[in-house]
PDB file of N, CA and C in Angstrom:
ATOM      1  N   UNK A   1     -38.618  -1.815 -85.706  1.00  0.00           N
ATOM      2  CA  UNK A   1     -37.805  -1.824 -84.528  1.00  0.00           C
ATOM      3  C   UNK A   1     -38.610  -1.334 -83.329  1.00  0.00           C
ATOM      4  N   UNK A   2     -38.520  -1.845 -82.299  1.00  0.00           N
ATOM      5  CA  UNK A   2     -38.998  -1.412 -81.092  1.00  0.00           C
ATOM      6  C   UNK A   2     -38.193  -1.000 -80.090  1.00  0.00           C
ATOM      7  N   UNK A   3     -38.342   0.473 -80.129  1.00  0.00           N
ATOM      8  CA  UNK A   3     -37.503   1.369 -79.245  1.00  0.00           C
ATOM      9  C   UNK A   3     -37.704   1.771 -78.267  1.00  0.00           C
ATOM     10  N   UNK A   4     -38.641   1.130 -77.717  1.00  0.00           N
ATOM     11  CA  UNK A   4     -39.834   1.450 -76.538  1.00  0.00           C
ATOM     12  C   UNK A   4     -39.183   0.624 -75.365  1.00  0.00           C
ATOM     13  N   UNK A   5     -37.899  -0.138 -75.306  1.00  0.00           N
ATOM     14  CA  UNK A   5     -38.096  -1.621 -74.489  1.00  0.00           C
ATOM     15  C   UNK A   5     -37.374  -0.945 -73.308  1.00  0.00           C
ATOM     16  N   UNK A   6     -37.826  -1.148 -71.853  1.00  0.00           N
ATOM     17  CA  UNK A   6     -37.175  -1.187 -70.904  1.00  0.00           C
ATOM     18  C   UNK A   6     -36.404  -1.660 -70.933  1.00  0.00           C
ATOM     19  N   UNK A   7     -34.930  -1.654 -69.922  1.00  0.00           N
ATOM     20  CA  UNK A   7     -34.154  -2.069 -69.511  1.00  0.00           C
ATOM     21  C   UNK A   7     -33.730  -2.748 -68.823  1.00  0.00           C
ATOM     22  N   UNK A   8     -33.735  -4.002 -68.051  1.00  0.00           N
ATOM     23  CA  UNK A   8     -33.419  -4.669 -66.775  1.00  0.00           C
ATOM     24  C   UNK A   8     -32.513  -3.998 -65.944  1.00  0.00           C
ATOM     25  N   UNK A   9     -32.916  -3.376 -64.760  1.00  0.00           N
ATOM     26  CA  UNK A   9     -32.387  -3.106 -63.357  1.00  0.00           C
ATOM     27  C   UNK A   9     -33.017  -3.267 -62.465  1.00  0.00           C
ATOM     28  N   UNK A  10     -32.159  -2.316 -61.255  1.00  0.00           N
ATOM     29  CA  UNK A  10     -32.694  -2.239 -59.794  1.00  0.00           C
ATOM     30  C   UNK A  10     -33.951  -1.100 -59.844  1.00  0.00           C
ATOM     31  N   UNK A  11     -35.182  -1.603 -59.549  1.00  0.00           N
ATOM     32  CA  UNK A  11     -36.061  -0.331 -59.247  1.00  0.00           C
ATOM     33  C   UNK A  11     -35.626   0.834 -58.056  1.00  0.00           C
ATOM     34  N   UNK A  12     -36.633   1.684 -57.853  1.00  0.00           N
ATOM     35  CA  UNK A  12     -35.854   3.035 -57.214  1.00  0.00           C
ATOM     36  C   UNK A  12     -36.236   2.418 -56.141  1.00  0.00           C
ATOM     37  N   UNK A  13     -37.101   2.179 -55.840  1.00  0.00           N
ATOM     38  CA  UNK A  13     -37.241   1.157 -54.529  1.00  0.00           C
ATOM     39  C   UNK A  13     -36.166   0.818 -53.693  1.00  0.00           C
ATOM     40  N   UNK A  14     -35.941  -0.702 -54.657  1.00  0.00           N
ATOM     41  CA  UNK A  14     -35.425  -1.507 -54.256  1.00  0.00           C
ATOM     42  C   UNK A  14     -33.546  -0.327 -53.844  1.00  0.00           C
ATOM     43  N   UNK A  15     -33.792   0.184 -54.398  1.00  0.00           N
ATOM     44  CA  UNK A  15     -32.320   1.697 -54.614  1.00  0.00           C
ATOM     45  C   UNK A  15     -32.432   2.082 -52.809  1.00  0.00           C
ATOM     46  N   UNK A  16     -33.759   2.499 -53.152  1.00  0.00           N
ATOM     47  CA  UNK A  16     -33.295   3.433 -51.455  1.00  0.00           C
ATOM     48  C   UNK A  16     -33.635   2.275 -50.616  1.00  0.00           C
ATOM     49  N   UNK A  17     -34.312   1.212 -50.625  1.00  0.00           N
ATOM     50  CA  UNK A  17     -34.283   0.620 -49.532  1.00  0.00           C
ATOM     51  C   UNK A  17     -32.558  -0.163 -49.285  1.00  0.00           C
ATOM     52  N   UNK A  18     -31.654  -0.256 -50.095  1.00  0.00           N
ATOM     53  CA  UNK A  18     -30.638  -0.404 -50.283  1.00  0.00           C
ATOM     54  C   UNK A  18     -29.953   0.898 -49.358  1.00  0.00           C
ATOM     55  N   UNK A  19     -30.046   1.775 -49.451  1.00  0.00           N
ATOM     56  CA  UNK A  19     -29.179   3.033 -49.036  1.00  0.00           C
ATOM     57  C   UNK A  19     -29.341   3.171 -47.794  1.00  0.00           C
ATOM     58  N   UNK A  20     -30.742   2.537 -47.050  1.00  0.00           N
ATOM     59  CA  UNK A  20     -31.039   3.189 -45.853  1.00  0.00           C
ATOM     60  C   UNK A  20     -30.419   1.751 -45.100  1.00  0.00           C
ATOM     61  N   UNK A  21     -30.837   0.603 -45.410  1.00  0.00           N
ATOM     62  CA  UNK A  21     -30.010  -0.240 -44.705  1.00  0.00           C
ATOM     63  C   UNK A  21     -28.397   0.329 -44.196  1.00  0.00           C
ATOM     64  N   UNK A  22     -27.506   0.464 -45.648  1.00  0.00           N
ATOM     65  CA  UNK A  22     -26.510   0.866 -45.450  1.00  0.00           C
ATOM     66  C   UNK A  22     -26.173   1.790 -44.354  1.00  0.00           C
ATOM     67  N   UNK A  23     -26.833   2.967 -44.401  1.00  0.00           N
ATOM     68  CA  UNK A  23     -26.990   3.832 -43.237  1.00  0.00           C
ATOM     69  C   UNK A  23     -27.122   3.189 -42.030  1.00  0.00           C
ATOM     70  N   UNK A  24     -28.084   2.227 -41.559  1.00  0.00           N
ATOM     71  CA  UNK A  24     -28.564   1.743 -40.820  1.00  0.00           C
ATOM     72  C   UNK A  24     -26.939   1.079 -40.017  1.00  0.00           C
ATOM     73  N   UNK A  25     -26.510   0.419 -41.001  1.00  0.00           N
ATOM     74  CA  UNK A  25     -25.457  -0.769 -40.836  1.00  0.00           C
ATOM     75  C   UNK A  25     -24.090   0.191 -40.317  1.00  0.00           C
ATOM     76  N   UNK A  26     -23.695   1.266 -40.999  1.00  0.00           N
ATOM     77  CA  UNK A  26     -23.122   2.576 -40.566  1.00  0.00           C
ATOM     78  C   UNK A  26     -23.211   2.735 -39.580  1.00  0.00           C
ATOM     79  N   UNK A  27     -24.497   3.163 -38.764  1.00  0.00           N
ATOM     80  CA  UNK A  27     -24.787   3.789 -37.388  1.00  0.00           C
ATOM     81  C   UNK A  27     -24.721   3.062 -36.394  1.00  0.00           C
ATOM     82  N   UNK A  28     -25.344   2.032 -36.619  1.00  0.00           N
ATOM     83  CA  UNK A  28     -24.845   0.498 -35.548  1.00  0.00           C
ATOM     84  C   UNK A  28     -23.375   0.154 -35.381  1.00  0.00           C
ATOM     85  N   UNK A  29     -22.751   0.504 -36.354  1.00  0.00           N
ATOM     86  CA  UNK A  29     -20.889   0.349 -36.315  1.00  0.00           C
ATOM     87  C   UNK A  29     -20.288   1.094 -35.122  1.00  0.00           C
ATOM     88  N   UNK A  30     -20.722   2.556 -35.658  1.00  0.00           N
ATOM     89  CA  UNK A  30     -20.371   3.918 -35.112  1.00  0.00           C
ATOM     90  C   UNK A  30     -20.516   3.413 -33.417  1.00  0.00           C
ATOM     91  N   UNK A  31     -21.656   3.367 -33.222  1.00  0.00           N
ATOM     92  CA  UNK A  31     -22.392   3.341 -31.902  1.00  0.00           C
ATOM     93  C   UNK A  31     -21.723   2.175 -31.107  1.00  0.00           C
ATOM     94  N   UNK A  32     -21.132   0.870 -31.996  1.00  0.00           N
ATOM     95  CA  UNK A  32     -20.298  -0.404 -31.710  1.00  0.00           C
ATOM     96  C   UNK A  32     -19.343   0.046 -30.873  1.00  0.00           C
ATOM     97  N   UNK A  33     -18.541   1.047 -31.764  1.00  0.00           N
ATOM     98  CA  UNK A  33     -17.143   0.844 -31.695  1.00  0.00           C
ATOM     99  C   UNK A  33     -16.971   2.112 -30.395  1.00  0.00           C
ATOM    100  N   UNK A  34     -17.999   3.200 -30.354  1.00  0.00           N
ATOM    101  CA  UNK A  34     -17.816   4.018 -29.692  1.00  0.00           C
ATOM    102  C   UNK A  34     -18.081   3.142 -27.724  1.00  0.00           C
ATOM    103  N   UNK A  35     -19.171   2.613 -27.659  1.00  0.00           N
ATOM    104  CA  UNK A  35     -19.528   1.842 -26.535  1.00  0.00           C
ATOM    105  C   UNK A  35     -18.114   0.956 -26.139  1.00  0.00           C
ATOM    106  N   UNK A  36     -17.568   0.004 -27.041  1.00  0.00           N
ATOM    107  CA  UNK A  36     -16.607  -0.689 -26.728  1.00  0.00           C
ATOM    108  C   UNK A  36     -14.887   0.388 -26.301  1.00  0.00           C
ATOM    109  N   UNK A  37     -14.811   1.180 -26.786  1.00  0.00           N
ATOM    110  CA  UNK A  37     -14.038   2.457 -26.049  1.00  0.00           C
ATOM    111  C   UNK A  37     -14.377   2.475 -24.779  1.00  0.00           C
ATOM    112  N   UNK A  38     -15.528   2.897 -24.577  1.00  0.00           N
ATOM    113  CA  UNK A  38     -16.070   3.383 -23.297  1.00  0.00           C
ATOM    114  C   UNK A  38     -15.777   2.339 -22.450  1.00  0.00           C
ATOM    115  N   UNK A  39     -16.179   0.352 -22.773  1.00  0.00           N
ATOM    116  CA  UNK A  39     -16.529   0.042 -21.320  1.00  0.00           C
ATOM    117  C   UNK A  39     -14.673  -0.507 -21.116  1.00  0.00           C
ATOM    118  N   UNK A  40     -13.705  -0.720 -22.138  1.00  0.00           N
ATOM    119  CA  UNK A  40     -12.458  -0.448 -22.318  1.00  0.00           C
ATOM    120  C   UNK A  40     -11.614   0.669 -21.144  1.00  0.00           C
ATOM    121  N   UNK A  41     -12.154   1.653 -21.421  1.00  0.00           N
ATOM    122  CA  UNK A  41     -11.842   2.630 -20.298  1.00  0.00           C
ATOM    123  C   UNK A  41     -12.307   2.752 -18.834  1.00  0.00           C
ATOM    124  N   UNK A  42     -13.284   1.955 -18.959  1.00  0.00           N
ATOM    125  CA  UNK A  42     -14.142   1.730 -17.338  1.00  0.00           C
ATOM    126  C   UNK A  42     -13.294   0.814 -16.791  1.00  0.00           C
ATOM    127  N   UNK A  43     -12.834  -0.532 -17.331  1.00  0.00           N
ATOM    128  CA  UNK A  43     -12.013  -1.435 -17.097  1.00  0.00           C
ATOM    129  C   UNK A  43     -10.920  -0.997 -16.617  1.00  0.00           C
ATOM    130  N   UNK A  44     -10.095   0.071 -16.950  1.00  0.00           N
ATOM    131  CA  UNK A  44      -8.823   0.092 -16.727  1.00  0.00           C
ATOM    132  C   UNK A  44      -8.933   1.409 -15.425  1.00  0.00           C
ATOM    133  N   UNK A  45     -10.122   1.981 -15.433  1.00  0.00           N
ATOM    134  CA  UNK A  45      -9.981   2.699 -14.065  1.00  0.00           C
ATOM    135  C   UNK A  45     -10.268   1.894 -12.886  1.00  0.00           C
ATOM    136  N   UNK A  46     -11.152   0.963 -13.356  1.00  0.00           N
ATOM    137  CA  UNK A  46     -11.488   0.221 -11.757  1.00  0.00           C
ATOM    138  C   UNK A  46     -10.219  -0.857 -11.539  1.00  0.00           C
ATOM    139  N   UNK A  47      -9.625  -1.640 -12.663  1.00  0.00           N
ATOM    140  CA  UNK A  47      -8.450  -1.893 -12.364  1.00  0.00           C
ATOM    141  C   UNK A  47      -7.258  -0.786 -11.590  1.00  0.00           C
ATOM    142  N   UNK A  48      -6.719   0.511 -12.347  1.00  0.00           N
ATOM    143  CA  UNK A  48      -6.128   1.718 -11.075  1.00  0.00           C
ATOM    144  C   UNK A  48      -6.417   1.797  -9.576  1.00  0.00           C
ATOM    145  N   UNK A  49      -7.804   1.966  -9.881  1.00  0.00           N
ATOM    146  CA  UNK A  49      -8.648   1.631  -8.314  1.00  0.00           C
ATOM    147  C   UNK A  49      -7.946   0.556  -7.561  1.00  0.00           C
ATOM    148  N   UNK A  50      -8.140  -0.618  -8.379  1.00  0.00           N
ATOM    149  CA  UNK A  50      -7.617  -1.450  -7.579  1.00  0.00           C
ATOM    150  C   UNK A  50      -6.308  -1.796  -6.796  1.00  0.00           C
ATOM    151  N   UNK A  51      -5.756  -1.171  -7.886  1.00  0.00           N
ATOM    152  CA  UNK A  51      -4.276  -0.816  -7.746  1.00  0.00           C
ATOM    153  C   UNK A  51      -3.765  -0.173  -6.311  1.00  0.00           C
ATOM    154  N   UNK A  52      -4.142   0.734  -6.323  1.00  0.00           N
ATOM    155  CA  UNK A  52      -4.656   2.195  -5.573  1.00  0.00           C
ATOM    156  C   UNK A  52      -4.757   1.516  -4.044  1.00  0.00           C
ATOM    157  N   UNK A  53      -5.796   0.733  -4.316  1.00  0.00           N
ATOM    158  CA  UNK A  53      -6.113   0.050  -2.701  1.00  0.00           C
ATOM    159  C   UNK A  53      -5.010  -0.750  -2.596  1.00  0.00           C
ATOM    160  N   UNK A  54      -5.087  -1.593  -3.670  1.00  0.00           N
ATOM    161  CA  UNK A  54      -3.631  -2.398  -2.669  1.00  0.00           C
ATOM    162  C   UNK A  54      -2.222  -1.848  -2.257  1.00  0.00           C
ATOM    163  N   UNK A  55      -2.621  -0.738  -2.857  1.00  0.00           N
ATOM    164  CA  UNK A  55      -0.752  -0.298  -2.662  1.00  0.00           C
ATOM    165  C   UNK A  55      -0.536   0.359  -1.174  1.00  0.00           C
ATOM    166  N   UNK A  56      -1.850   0.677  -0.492  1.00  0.00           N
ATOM    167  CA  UNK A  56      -1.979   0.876   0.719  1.00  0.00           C
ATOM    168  C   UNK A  56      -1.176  -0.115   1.191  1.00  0.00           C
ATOM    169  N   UNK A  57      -0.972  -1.390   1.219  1.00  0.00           N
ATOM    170  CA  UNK A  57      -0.911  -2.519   1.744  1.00  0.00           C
ATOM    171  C   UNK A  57       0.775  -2.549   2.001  1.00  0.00           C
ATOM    172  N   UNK A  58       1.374  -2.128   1.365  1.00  0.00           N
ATOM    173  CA  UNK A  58       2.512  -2.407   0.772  1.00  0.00           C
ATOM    174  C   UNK A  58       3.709  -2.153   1.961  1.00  0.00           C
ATOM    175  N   UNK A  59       4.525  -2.776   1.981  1.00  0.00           N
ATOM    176  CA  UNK A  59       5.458  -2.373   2.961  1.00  0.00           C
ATOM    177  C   UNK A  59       6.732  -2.005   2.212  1.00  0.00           C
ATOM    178  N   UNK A  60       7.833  -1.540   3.050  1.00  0.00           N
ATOM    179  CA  UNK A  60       9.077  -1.696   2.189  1.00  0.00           C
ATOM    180  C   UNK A  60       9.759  -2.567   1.206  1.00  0.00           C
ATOM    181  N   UNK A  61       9.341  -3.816   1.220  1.00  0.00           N
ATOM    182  CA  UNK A  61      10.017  -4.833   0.244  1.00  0.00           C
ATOM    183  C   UNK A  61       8.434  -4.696  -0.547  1.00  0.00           C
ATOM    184  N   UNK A  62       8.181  -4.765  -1.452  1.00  0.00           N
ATOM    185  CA  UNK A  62       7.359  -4.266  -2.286  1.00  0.00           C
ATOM    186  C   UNK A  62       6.868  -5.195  -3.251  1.00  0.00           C
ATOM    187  N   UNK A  63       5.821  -6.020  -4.250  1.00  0.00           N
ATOM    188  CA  UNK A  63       5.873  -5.958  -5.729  1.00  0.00           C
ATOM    189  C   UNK A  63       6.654  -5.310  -6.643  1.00  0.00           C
ATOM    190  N   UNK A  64       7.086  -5.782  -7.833  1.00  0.00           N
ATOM    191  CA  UNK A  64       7.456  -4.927  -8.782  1.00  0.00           C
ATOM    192  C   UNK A  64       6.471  -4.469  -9.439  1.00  0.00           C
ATOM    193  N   UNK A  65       7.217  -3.560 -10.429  1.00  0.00           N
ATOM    194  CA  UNK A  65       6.235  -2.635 -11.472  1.00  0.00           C
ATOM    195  C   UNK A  65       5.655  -3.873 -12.615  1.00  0.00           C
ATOM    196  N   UNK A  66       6.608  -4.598 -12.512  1.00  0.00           N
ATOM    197  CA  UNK A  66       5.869  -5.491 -13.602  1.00  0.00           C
ATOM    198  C   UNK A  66       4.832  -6.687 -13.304  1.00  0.00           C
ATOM    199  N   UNK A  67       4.638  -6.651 -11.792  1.00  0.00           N
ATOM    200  CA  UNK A  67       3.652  -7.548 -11.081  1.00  0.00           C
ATOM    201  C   UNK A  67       2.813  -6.671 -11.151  1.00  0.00           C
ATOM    202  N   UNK A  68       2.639  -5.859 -11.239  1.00  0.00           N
ATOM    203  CA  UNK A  68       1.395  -4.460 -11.125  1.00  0.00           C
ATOM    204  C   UNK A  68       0.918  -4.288 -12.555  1.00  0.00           C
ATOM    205  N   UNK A  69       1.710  -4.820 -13.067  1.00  0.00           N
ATOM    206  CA  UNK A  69       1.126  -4.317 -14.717  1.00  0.00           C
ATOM    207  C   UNK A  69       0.625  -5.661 -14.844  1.00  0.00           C
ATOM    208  N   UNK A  70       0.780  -6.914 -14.802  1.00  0.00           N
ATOM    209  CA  UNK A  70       0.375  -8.115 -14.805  1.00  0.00           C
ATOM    210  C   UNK A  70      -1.385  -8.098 -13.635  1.00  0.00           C
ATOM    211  N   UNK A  71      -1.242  -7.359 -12.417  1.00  0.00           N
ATOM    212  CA  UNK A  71      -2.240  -7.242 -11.772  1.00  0.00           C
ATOM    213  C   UNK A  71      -3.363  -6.297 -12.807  1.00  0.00           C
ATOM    214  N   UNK A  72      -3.032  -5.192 -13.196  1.00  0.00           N
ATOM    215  CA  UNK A  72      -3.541  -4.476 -13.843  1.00  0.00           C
ATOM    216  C   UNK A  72      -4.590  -4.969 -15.141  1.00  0.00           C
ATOM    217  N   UNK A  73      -3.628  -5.704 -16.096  1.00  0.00           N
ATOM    218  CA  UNK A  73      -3.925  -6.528 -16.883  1.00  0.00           C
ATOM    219  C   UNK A  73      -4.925  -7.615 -16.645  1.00  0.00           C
ATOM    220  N   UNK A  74      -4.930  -8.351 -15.498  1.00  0.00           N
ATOM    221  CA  UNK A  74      -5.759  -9.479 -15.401  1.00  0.00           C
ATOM    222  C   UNK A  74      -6.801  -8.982 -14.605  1.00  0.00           C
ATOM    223  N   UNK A  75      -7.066  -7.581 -14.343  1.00  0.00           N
ATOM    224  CA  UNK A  75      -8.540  -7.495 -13.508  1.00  0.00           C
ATOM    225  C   UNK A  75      -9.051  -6.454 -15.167  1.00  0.00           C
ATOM    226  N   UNK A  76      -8.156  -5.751 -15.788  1.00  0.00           N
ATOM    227  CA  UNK A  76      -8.955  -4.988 -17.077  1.00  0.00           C
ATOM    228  C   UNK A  76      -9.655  -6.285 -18.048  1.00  0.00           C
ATOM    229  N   UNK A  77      -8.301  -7.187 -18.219  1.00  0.00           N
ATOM    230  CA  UNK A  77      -9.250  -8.416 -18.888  1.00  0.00           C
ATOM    231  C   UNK A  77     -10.398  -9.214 -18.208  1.00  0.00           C
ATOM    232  N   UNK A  78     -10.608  -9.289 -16.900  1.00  0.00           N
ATOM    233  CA  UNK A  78     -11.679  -9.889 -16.121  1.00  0.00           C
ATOM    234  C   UNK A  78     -13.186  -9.169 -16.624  1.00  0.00           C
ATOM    235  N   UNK A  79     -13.125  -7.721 -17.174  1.00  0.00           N
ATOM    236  CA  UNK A  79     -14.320  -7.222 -17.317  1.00  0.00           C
ATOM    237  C   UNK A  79     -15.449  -7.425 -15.831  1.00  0.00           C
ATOM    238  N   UNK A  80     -16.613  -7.859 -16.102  1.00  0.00           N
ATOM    239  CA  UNK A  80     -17.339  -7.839 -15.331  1.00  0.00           C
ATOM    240  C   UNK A  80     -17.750  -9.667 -14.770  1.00  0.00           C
ATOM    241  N   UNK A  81     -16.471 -10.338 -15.284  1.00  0.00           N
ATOM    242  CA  UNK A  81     -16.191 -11.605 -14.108  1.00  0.00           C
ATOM    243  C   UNK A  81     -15.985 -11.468 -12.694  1.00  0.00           C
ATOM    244  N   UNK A  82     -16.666 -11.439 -11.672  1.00  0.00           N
ATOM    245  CA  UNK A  82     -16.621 -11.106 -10.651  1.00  0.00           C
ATOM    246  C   UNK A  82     -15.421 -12.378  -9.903  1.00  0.00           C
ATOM    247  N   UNK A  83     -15.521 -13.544 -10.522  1.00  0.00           N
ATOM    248  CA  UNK A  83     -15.013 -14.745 -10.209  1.00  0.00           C
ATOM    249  C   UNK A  83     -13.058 -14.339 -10.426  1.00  0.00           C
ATOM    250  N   UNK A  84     -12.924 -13.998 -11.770  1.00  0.00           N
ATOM    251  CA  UNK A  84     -11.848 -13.925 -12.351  1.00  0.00           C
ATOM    252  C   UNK A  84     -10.898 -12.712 -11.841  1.00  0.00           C
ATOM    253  N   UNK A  85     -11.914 -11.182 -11.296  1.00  0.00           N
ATOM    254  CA  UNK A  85     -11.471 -10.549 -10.266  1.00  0.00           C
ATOM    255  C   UNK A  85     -10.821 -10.710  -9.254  1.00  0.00           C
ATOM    256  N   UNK A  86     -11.498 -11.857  -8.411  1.00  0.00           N
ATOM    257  CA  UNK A  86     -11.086 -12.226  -7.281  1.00  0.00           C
ATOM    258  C   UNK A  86      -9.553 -13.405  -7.135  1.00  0.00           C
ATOM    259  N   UNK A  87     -10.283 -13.984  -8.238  1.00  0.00           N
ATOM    260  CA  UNK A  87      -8.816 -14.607  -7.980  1.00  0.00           C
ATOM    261  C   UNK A  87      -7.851 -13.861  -8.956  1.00  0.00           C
ATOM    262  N   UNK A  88      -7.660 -12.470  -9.824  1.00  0.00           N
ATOM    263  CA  UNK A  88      -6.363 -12.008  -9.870  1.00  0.00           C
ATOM    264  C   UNK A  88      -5.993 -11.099  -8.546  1.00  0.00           C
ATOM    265  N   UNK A  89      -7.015 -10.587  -7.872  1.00  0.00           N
ATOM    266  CA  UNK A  89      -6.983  -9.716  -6.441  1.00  0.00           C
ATOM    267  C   UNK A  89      -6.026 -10.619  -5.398  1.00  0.00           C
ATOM    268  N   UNK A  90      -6.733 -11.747  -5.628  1.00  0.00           N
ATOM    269  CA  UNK A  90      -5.846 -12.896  -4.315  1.00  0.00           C
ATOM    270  C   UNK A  90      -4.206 -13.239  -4.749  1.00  0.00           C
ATOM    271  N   UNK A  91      -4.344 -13.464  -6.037  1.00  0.00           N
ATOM    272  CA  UNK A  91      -2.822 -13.778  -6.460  1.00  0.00           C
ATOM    273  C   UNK A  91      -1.991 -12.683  -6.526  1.00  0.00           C
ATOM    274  N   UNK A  92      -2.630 -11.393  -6.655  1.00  0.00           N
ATOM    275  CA  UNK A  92      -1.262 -10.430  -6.097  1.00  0.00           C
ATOM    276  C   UNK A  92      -1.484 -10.041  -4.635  1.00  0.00           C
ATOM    277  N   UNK A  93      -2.620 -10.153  -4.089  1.00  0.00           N
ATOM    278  CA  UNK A  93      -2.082  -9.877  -2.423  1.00  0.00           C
ATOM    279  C   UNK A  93      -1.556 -10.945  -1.787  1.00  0.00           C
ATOM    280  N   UNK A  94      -1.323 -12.405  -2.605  1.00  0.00           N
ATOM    281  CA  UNK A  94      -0.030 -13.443  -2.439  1.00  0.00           C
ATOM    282  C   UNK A  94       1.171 -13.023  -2.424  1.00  0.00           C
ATOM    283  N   UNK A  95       1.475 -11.783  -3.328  1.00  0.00           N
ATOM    284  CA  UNK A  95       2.432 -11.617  -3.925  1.00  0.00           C
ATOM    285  C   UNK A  95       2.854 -10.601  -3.255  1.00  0.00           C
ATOM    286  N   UNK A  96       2.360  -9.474  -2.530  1.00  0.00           N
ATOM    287  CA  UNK A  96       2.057  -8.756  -1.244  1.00  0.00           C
ATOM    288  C   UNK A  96       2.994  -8.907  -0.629  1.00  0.00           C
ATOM    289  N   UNK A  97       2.135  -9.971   0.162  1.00  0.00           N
ATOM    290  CA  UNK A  97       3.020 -10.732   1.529  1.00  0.00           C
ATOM    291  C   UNK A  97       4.247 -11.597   1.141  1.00  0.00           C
ATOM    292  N   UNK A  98       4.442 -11.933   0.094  1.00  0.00           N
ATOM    293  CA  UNK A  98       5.323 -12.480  -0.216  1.00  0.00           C
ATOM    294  C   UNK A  98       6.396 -11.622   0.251  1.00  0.00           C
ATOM    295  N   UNK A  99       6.368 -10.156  -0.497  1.00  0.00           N
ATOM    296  CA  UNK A  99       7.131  -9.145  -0.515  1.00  0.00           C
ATOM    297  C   UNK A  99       7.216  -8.452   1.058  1.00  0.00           C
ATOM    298  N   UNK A 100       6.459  -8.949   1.450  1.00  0.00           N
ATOM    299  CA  UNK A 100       6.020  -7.886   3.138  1.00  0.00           C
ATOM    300  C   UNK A 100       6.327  -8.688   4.001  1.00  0.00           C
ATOM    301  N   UNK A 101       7.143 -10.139   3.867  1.00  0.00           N
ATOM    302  CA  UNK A 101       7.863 -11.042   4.415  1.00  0.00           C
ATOM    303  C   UNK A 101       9.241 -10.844   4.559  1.00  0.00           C
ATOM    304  N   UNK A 102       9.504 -10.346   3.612  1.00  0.00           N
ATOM    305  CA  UNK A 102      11.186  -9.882   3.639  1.00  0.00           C
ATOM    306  C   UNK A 102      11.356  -8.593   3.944  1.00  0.00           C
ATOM    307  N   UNK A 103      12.558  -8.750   5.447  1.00  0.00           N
ATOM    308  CA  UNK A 103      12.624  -7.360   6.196  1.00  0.00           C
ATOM    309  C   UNK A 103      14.268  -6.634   5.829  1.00  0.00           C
ATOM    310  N   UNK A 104      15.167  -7.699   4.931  1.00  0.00           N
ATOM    311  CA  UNK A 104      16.088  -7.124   4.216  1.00  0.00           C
ATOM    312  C   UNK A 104      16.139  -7.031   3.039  1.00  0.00           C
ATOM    313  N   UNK A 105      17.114  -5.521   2.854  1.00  0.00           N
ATOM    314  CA  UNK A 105      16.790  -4.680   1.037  1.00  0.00           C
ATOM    315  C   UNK A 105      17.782  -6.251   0.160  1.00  0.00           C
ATOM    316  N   UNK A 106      18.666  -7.117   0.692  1.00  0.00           N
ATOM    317  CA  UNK A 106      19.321  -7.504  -0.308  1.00  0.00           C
ATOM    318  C   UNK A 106      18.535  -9.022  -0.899  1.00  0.00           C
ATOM    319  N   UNK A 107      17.483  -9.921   0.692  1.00  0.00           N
ATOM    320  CA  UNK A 107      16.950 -10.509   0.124  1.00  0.00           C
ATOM    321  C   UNK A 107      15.539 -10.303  -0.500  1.00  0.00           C
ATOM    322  N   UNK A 108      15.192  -9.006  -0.666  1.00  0.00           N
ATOM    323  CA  UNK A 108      14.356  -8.582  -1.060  1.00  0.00           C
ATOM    324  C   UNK A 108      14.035  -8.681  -2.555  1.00  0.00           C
ATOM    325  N   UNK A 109      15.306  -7.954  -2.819  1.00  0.00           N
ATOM    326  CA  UNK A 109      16.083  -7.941  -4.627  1.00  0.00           C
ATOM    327  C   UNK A 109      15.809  -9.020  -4.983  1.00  0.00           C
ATOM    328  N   UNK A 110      16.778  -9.809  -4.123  1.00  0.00           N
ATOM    329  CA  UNK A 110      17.160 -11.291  -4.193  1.00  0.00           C
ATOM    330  C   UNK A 110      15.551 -11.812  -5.059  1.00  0.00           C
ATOM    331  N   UNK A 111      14.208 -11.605  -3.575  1.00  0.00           N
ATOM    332  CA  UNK A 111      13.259 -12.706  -4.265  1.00  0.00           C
ATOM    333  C   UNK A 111      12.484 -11.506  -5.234  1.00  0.00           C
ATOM    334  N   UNK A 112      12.729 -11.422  -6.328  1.00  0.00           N
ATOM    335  CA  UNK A 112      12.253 -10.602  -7.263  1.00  0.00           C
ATOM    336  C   UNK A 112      10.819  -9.261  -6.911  1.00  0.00           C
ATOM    337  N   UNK A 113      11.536  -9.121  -5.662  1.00  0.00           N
ATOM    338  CA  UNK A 113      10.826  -8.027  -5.590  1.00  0.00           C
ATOM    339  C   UNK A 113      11.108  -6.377  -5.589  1.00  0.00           C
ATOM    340  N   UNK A 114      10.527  -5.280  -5.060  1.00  0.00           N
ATOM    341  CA  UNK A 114      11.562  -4.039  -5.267  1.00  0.00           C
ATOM    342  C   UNK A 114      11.517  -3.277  -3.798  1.00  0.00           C
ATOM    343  N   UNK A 115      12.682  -3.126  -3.637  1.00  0.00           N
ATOM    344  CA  UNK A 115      12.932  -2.247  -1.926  1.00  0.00           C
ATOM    345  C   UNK A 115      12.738  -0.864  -2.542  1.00  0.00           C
ATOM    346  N   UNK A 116      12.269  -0.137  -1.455  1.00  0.00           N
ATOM    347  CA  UNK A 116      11.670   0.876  -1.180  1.00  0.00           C
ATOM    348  C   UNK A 116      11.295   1.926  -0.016  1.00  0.00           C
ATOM    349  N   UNK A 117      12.573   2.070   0.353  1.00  0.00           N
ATOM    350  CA  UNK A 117      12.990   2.398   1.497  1.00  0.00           C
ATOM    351  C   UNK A 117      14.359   2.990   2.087  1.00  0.00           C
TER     352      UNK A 117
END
């Protein structure tokens, strides 16, 4: 009998070069998911910002809260489209004057906007 016989496996090698990838693949995740937080949160302040400025604008007949969250939304999703910025910027300062056109509270309501005053 021959009791001498190796075994078929993974050498130690081939072992840690296995482990360190893994690691590798780990830390690149980590570092993924942490960056995509971050530019997530950059988005939604310069959208506020934006906010911020236009609301300067605003007269008594107003946007609603839910045109603002729709404004909000389409400049955080624009990211760093400078193109896609501009035209959600233009379609609510449409929406502005729309509101800064009407000098009574009832047709104000009326065209779905909010008095404030």
């Amino acid at each position: 009998m021959n009791l001498h016989k190796k075994g078929q496996g993974l050498s130690l090698n081939a072992i840690i070069v296995a482990l360190l990838a893994l690691i590798v693949l780990v830390v690149l995740t980590v570092l993924f998911v942490t960056r995509t937080g971050q530019v997530d949160t950059k988005a939604q302040e310069t959208a506020n910002t934006e906010l911020i400025t236009m609301r300067i604008t605003y007269g008594t007949c107003q946007p609603t809260a839910s045109d603002e969250s729709s404004f909000l939304a389409e400049i955080a999703s624009a990211g760093s489209d400078a193109n896609a910025k501009a035209a959600a910027k233009t379609k609510f300062e449409g929406r502005i004057q729309t509101c800064k056109a009407v000098a009574d509270k009832t047709a104000c309501e009326s065209g779905a906007c909010s008095w404030k005053g």
